[in-house]
N, C-alpha and C. Protein backbone atom coordinates (compact mmCIF):
# COMPACT_ATOMS: atom_id res chain seq x y z
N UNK A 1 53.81 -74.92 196.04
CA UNK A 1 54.99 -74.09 196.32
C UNK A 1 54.99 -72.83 195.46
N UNK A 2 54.71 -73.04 194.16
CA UNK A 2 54.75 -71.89 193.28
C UNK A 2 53.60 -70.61 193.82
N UNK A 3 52.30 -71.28 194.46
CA UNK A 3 51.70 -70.12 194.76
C UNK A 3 52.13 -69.17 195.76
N UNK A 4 52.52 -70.08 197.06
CA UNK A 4 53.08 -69.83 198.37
C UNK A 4 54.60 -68.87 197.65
N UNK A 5 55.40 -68.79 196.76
CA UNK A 5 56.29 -68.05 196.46
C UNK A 5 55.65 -66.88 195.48
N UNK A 6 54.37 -66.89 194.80
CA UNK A 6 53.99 -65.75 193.91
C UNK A 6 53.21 -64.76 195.34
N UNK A 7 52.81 -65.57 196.32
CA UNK A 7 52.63 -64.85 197.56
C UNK A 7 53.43 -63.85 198.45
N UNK A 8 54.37 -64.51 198.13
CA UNK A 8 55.36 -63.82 199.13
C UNK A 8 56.27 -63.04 198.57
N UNK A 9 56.32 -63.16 196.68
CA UNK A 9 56.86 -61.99 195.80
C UNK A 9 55.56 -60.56 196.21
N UNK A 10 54.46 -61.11 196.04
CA UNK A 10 53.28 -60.08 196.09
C UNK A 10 53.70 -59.02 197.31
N UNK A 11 53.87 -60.03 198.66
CA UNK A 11 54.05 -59.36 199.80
C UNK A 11 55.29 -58.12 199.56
N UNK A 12 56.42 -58.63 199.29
CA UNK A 12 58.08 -58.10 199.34
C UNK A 12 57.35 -56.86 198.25
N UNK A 13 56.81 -57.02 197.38
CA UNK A 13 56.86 -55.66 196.20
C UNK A 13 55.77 -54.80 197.13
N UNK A 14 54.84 -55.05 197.73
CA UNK A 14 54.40 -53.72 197.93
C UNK A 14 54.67 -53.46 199.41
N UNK A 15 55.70 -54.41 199.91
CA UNK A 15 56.35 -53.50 201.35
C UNK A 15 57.63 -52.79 200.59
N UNK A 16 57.88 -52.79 199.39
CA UNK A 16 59.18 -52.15 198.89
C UNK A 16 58.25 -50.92 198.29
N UNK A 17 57.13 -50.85 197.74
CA UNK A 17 56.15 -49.83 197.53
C UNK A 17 55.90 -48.70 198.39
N UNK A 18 55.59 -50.10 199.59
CA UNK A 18 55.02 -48.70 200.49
C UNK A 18 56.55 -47.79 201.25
N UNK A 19 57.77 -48.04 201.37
CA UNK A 19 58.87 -47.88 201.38
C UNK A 19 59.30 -46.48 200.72
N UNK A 20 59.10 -46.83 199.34
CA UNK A 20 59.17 -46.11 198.51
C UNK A 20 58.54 -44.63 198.55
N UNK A 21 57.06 -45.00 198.50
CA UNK A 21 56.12 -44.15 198.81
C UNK A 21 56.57 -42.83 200.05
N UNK A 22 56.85 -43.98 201.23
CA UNK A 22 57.01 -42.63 202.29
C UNK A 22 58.86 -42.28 202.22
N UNK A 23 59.43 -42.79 201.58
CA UNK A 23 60.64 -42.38 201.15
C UNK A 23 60.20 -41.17 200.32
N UNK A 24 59.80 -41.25 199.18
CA UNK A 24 59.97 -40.10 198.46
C UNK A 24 58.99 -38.76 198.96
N UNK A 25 57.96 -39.28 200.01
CA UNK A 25 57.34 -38.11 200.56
C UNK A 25 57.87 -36.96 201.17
N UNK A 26 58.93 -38.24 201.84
CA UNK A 26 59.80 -36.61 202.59
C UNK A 26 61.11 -36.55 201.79
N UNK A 27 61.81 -36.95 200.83
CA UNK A 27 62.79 -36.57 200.03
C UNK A 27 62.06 -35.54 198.65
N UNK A 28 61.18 -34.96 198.83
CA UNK A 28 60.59 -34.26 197.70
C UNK A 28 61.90 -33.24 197.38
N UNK A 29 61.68 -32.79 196.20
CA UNK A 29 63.33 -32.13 195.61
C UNK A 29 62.65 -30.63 195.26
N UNK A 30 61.51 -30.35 195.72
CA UNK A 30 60.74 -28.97 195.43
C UNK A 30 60.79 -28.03 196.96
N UNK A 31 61.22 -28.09 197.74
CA UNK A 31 61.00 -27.99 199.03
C UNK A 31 61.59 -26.24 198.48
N UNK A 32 60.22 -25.55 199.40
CA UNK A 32 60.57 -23.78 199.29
C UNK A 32 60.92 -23.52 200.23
N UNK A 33 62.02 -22.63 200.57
CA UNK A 33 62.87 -21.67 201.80
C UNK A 33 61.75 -20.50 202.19
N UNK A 34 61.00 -21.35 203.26
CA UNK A 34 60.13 -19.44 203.90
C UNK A 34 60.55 -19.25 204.80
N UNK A 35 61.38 -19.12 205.47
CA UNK A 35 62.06 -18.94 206.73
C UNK A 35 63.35 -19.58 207.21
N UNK A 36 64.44 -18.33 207.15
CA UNK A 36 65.51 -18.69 207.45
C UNK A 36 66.12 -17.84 208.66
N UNK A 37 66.00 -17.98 210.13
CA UNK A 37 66.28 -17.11 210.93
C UNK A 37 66.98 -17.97 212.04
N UNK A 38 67.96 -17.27 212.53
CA UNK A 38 68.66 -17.47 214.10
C UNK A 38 68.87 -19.21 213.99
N UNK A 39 69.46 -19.60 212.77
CA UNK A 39 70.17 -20.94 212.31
C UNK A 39 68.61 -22.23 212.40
N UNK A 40 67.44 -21.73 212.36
CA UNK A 40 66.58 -22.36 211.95
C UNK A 40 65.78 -22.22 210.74
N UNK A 41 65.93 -22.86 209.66
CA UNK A 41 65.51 -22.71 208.58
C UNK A 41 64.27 -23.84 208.29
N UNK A 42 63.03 -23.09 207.82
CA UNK A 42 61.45 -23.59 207.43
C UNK A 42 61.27 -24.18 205.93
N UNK A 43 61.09 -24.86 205.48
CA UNK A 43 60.49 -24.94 204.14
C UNK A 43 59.23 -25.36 203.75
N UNK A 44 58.46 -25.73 203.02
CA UNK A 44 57.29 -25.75 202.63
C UNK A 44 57.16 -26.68 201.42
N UNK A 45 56.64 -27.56 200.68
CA UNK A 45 56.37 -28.01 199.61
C UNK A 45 54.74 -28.79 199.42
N UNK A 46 54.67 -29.08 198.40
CA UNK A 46 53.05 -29.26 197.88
C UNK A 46 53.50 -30.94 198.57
N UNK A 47 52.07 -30.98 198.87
CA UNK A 47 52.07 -32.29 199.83
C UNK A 47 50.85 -33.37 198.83
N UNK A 48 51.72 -34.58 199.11
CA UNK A 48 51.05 -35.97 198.47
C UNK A 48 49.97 -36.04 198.91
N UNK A 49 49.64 -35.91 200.36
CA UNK A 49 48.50 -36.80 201.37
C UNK A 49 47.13 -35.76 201.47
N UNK A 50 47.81 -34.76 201.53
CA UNK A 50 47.08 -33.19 201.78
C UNK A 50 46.88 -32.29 201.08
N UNK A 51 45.56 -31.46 201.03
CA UNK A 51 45.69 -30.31 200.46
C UNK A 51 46.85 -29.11 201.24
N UNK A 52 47.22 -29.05 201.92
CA UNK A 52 47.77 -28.19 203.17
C UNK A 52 49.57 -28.55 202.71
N UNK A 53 49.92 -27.96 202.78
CA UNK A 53 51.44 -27.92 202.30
C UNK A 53 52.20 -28.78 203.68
N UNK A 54 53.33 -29.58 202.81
CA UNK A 54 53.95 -30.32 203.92
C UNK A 54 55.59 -29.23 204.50
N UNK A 55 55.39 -29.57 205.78
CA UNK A 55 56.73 -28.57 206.06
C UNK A 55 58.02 -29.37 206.70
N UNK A 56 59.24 -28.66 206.23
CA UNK A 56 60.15 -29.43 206.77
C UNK A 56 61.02 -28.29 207.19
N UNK A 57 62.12 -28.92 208.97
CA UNK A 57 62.23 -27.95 209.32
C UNK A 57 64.09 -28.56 209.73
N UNK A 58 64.85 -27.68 209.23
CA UNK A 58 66.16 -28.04 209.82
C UNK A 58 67.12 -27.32 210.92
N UNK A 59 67.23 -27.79 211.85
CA UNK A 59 68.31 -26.89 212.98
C UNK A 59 69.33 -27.70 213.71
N UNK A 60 70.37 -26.78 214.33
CA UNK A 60 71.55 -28.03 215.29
C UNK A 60 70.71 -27.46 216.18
N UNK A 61 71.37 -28.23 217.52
CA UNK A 61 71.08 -27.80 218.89
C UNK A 61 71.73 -28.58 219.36
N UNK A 62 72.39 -28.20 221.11
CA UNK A 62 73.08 -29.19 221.80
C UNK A 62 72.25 -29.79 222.07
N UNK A 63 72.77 -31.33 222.83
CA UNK A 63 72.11 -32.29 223.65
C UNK A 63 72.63 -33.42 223.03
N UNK A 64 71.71 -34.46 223.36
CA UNK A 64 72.30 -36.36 222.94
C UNK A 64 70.60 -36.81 222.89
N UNK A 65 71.12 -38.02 222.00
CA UNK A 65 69.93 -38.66 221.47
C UNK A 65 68.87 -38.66 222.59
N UNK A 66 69.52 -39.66 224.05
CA UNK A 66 68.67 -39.62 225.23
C UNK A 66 67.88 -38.25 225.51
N UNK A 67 69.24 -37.33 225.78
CA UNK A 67 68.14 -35.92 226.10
C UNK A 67 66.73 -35.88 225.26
N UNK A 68 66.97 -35.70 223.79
CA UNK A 68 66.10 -35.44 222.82
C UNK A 68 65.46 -36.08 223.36
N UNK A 69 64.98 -37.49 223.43
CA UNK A 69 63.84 -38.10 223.18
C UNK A 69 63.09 -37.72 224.64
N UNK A 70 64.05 -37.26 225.72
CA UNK A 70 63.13 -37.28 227.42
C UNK A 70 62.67 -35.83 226.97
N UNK A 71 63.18 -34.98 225.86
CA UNK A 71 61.89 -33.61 225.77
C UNK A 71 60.90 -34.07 225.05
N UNK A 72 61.02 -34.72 223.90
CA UNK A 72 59.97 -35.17 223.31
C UNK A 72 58.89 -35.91 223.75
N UNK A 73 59.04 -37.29 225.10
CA UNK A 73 58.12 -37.70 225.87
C UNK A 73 57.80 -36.91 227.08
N UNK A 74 58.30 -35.72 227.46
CA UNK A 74 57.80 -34.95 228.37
C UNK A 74 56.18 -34.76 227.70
N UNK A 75 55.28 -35.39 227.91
CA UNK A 75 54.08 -34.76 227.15
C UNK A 75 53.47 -33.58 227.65
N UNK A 76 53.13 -33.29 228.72
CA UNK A 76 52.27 -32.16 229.58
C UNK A 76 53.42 -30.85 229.21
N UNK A 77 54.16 -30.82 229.19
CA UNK A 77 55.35 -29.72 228.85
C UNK A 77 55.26 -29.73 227.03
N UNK A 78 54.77 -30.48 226.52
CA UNK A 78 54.54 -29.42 225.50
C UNK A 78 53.89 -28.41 224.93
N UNK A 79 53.20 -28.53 226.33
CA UNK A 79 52.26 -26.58 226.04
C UNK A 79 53.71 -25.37 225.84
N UNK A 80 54.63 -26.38 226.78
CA UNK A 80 55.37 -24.84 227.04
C UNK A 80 55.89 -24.58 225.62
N UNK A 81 56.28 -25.66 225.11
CA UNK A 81 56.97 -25.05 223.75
C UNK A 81 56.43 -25.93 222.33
N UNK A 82 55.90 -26.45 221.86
CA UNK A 82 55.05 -26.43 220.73
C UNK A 82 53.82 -25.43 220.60
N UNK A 83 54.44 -25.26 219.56
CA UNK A 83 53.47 -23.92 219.18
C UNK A 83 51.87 -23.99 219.13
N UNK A 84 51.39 -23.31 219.57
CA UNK A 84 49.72 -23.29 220.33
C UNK A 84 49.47 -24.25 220.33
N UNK A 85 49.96 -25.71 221.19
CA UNK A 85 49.71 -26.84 221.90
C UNK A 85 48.62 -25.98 223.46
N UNK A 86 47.74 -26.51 223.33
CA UNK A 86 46.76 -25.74 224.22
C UNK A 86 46.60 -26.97 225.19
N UNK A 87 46.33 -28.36 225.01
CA UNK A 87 46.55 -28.89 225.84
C UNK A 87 47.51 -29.99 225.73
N UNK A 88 47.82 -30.85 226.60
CA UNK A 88 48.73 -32.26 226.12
C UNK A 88 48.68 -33.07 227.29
N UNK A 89 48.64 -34.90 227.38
CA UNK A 89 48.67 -35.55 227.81
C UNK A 89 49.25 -36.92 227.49
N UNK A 90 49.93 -37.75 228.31
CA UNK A 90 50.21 -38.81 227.51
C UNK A 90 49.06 -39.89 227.76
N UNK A 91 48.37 -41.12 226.87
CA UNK A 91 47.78 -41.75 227.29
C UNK A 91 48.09 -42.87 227.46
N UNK A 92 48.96 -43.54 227.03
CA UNK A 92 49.36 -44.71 226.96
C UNK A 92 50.87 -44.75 226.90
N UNK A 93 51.80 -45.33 227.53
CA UNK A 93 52.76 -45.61 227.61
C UNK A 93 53.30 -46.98 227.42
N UNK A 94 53.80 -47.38 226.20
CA UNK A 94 54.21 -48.76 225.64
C UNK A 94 55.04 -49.47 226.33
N UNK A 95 56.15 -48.88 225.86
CA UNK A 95 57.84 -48.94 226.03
C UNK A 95 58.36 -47.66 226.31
N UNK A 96 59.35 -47.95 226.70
CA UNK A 96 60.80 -46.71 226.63
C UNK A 96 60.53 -46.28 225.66
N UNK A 97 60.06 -46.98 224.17
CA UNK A 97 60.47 -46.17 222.85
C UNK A 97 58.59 -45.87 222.08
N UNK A 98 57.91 -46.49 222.99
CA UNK A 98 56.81 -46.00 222.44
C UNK A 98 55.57 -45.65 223.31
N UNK A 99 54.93 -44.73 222.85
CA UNK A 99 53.44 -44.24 223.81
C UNK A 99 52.92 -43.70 222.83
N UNK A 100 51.63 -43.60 223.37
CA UNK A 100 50.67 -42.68 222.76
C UNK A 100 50.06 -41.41 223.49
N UNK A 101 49.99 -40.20 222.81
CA UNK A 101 49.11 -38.93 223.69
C UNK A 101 48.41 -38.34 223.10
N UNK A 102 47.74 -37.40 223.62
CA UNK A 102 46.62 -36.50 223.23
C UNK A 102 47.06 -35.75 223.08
N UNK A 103 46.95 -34.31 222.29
CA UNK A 103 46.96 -32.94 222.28
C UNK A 103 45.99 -32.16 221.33
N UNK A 104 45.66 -30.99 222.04
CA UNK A 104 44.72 -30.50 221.51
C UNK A 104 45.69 -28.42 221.14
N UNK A 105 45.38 -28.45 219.49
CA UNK A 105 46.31 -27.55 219.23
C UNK A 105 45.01 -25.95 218.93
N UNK A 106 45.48 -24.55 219.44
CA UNK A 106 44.40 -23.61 219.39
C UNK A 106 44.52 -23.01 218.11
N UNK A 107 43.19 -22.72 217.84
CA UNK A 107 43.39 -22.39 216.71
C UNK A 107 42.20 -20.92 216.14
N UNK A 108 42.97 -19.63 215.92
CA UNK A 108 42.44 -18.52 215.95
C UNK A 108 40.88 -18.33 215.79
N UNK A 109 40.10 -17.58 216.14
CA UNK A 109 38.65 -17.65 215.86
C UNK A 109 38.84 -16.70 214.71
N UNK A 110 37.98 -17.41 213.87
CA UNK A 110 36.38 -18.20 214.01
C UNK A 110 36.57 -19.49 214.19
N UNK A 111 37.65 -19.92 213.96
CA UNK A 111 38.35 -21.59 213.32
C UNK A 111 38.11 -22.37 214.76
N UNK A 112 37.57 -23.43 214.61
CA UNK A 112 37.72 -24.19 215.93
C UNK A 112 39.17 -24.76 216.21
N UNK A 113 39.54 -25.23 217.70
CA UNK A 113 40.57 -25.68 217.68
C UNK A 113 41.12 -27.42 217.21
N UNK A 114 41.73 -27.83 217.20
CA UNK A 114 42.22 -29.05 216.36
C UNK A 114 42.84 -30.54 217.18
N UNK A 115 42.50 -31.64 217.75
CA UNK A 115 43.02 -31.89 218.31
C UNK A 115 43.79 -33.84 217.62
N UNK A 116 43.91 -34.45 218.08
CA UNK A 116 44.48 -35.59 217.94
C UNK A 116 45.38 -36.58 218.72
N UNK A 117 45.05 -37.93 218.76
CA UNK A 117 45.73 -38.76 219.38
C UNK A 117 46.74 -39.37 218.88
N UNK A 118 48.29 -39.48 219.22
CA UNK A 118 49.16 -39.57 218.38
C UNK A 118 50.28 -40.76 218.90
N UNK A 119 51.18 -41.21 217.89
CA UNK A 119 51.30 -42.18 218.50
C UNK A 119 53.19 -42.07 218.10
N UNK A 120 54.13 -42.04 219.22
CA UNK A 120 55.30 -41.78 219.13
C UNK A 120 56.01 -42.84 219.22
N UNK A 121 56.96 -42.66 218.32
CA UNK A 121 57.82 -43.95 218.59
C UNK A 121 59.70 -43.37 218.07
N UNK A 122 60.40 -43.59 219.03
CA UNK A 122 61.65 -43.76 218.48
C UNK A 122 62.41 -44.81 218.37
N UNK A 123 63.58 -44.77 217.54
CA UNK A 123 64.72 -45.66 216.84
C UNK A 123 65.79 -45.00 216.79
N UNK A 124 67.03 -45.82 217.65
CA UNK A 124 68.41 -45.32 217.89
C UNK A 124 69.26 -46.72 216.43
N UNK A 125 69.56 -45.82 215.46
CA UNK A 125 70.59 -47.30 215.13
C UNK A 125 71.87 -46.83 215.52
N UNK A 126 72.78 -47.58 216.15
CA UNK A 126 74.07 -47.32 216.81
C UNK A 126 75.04 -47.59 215.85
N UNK A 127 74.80 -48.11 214.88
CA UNK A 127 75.59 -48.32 213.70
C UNK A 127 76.15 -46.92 212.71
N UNK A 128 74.66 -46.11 212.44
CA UNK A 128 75.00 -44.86 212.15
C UNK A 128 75.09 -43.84 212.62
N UNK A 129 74.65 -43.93 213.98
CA UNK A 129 74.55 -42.89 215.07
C UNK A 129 73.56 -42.03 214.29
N UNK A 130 72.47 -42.59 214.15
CA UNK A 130 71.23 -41.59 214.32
C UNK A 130 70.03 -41.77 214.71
N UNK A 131 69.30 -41.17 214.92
CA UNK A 131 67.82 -41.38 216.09
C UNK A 131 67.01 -40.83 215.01
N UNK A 132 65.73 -42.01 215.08
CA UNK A 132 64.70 -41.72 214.28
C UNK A 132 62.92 -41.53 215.23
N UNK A 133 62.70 -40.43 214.98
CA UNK A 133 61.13 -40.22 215.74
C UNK A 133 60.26 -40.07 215.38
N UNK A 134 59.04 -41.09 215.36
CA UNK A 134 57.98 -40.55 213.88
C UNK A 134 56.68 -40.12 214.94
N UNK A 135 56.09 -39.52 214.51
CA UNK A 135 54.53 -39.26 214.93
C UNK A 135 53.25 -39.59 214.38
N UNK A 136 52.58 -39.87 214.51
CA UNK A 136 51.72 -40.99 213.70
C UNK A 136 50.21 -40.53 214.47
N UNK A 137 49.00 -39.83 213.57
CA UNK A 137 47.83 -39.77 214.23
C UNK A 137 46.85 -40.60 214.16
N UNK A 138 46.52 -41.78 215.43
CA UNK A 138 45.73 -42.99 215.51
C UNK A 138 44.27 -42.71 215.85
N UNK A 139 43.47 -43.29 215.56
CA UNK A 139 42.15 -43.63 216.21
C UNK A 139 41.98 -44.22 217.23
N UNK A 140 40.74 -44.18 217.44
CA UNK A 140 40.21 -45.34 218.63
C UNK A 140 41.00 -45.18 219.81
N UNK A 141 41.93 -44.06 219.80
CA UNK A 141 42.60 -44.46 221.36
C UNK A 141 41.79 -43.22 222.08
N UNK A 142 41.23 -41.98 221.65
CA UNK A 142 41.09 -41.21 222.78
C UNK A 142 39.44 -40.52 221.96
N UNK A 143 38.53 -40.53 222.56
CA UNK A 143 37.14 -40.66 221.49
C UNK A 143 36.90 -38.87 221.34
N UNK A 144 36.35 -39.28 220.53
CA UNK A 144 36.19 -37.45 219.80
C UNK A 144 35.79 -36.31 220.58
N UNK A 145 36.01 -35.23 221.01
CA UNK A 145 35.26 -34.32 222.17
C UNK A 145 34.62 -33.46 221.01
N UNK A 146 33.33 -32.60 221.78
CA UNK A 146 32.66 -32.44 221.69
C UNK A 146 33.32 -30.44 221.13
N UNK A 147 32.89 -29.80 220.22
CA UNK A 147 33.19 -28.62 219.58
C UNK A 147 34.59 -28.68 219.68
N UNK A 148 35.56 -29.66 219.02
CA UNK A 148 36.96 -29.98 218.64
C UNK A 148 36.97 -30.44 217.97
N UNK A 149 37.60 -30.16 216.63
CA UNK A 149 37.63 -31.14 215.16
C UNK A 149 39.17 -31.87 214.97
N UNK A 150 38.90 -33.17 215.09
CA UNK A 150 40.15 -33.91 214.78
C UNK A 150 40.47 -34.23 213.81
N UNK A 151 41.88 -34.08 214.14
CA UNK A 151 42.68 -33.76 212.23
C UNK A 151 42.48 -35.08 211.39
N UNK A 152 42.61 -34.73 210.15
CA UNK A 152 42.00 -35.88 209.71
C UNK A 152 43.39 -37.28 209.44
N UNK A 153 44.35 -36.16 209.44
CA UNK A 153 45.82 -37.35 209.30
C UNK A 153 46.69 -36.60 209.75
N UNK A 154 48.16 -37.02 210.52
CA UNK A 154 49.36 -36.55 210.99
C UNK A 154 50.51 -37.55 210.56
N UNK A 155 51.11 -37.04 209.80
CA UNK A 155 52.66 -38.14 209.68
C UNK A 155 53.69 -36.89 210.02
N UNK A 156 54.55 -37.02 210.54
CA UNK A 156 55.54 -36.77 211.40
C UNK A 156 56.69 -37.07 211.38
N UNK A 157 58.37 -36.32 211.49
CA UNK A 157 59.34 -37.74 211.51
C UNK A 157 60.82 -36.57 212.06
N UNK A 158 61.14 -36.82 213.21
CA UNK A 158 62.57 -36.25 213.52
C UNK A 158 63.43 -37.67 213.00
N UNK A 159 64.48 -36.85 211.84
CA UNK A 159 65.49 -36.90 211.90
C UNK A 159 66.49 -36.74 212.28
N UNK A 160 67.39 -37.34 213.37
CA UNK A 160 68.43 -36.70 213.84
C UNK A 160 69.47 -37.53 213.81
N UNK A 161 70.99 -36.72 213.92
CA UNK A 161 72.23 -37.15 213.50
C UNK A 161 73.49 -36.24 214.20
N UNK A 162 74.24 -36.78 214.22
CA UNK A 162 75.60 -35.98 215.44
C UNK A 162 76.64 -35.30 214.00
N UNK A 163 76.45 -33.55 214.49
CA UNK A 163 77.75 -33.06 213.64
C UNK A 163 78.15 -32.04 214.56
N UNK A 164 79.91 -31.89 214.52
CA UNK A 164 80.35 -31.34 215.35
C UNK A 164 79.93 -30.96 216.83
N UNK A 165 79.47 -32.37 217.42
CA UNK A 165 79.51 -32.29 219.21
C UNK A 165 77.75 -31.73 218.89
N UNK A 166 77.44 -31.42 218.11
CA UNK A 166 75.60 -30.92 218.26
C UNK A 166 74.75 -32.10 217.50
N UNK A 167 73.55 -31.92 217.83
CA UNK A 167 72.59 -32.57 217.13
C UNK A 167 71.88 -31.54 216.06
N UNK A 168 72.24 -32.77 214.78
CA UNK A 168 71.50 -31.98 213.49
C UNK A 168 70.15 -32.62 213.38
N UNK A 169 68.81 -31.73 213.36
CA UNK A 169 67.93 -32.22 213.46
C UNK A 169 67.51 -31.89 211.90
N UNK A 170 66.31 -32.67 211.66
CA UNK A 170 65.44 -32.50 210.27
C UNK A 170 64.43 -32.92 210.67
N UNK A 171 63.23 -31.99 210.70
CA UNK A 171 61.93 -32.17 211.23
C UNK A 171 61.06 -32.06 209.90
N UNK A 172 60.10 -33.46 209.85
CA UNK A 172 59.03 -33.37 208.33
C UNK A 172 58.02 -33.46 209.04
N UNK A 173 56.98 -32.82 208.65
CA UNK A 173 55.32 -33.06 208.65
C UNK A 173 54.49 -32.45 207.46
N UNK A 174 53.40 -33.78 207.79
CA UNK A 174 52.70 -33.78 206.35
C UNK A 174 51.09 -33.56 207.19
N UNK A 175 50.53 -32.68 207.53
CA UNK A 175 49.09 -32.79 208.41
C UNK A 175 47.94 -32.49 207.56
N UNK A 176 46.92 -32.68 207.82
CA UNK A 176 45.73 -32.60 207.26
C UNK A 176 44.46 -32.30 208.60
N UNK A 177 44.28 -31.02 208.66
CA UNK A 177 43.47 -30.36 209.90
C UNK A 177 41.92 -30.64 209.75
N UNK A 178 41.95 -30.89 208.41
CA UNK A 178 40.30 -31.08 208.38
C UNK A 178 39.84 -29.55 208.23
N UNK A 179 38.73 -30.01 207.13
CA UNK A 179 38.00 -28.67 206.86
C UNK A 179 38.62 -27.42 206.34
N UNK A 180 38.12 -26.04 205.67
CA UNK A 180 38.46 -25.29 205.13
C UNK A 180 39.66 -24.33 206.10
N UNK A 181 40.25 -23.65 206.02
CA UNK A 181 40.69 -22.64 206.44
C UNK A 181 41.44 -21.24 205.69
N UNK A 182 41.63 -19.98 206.36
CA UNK A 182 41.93 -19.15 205.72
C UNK A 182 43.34 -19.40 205.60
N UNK A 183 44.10 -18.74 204.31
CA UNK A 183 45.19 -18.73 203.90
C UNK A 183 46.46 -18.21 205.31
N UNK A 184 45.73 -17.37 205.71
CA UNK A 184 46.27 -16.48 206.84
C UNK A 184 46.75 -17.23 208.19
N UNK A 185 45.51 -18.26 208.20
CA UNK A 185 46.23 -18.94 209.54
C UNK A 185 46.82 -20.49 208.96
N UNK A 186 47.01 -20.10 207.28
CA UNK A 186 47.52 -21.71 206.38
C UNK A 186 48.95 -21.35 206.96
N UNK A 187 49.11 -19.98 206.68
CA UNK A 187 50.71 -19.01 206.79
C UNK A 187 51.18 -19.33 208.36
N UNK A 188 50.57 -19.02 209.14
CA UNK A 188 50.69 -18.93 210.83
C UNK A 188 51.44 -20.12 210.83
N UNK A 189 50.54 -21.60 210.52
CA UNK A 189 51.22 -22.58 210.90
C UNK A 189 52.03 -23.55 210.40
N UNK A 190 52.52 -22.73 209.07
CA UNK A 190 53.66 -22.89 208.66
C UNK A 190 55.01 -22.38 208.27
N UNK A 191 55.00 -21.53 209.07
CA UNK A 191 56.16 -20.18 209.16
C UNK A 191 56.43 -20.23 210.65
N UNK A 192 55.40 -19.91 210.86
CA UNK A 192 55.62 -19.09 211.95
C UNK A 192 55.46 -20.06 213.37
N UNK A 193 54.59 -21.13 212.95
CA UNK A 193 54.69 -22.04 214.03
C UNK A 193 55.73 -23.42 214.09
N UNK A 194 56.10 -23.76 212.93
CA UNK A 194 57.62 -24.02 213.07
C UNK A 194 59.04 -23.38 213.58
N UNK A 195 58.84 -22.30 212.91
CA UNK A 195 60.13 -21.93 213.54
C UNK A 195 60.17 -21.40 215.34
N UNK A 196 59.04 -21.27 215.85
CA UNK A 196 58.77 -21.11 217.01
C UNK A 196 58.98 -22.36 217.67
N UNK A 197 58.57 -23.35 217.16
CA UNK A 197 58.36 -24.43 218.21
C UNK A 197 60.01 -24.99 218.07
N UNK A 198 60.68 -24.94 217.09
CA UNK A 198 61.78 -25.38 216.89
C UNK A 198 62.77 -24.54 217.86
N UNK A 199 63.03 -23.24 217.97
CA UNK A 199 63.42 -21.88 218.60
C UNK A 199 63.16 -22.63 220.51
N UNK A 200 62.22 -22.84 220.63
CA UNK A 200 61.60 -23.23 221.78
C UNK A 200 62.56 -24.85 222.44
N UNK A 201 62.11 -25.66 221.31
CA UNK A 201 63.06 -27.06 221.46
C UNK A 201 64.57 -27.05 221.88
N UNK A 202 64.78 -25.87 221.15
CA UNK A 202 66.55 -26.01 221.21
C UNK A 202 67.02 -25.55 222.38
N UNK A 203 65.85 -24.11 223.49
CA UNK A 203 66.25 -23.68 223.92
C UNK A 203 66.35 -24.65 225.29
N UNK A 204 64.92 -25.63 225.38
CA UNK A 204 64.55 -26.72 226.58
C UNK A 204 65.92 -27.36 226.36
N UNK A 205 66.47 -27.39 225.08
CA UNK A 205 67.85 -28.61 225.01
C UNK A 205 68.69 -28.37 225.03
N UNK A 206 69.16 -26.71 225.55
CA UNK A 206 70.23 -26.30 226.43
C UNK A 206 70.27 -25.78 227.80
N UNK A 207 69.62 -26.26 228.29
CA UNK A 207 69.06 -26.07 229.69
C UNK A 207 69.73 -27.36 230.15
C-alpha cells in the first residue's frame, strides 16, 4: 500500500508541475505593449519554450461562444483572415470540440514557408461563462512536404469571457518556426501579424 500511495503522490506532484509550468507561461508579468491600435492591443515577452518571443493579444468583439468557435473551425477560410495562412485544411475531425488541420503559413523570400499540423480543441465551462481554445502542433498526423519547413513547436490558447454584451478575448502563443530568421520578418510576425489577424477575426464576428 505504501508504495502504491508514494506512486500516486509522485503522479499528483508533477501533474500539479506540469500545471504550474503552463500556468505561469502565459501569466508572465514582463509582457511588452508593441501595438496598441483600433481597441486591439499586441504584446510580446521573452519566451520559456523558444528562442522567438511569445505574443499575447487582447480585443472585445461581438458574437457568442458558439459563433467564435464555428470561425475558428471554419478551416479553409482561414486564408481569408489569419495572417499569411497560405494554405488550410481540416484533417481530422474528432468531436464538436475537437479536430485536427493543416496549414501552411508564407513566409517572405529568401525564408521558406512554414507549415504544421495542429490540433484544436475547445472548453465551454458554464459555471464561469468562459470558453477555452488551445492549439497544439502534433506529429504524425500529416507527413512532411517537400521544400516546407515544419515548425518545430506551437502552443496556442484563446481565452475568452463575456463583458458588457461582447466577447473579451486574450489570445497567447508561444511558436518556434525552426531555423534562423531575420529580425525583420521576427517584427512582421509579431506586430504586425497579430494585430491583423485579430482586426480580421473581429470583423468575420460581426458579420
Amino acid at each position: 500500500m505504501t508504495i502504491k500511495l508514494r506512486g500516486t503522490i509522485n503522479t499528483i506532484t508533477v501533474i500539479v508541475a506540469l500545471i504550474c509550468t503552463t500556468t505561469s507561461s502565459y501569466s508572465q508579468t514582463d509582457w511588452k505593449l508593441v501595438k496598441d491600435k483600433d481597441g486591439i492591443k499586441v504584446y510580446t515577452a521573452p519566451s520559456h519554450s523558444s528562442k522567438f518571443k511569445a505574443i499575447k493579444v487582447e480585443c472585445d468583439m461581438p458574437g457568442t461562444f458558439d459563433k467564435f468557435i464555428s470561425v475558428l473551425q471554419d478551416i479553409p477560410k482561414q486564408t481569408e483572415w489569419v495572417y499569411a495562412t497560405k494554405k488550410a485544411y481540416l484533417v481530422k475531425k474528432v468531436s464538436d470540440n475537437e479536430l485536427y488541420y493543416y496549414a501552411e503559413t508564407s513566409i517572405p523570400w529568401p525564408m521558406t514557408n512554414r507549415d504544421a499540423a495542429i490540433k484544436l480543441e475547445s472548453k465551454k465551462d458554464s459555471e464561469k461563462n468562459t470558453l477555452l481554445v488551445t492549439q497544439t502542433a502534433v506529429s504524425n498526423v500529416v507527413p512532411k512536404k517537400k521544400d516546407i519547413v515544419r515548425v518545430a513547436s506551437l502552443d496556442g490558447r484563446y481565452e475568452v469571457s463575456t463583458a458588457d454584451k461582447k466577447l473579451h478575448v486574450v489570445y497567447y502563443i508561444n511558436i518556434d518556426p525552426a531555423g534562423d530568421m531575420p529580425p525583420w520578418i521576427v517584427n512582421i510576425f509579431s506586430t504586425k501579424g497579430p494585430y491583423e489577424t485579430f482586426k480580421a477575426l473581429r470583423e468575420r464576428m460581426e458579420k
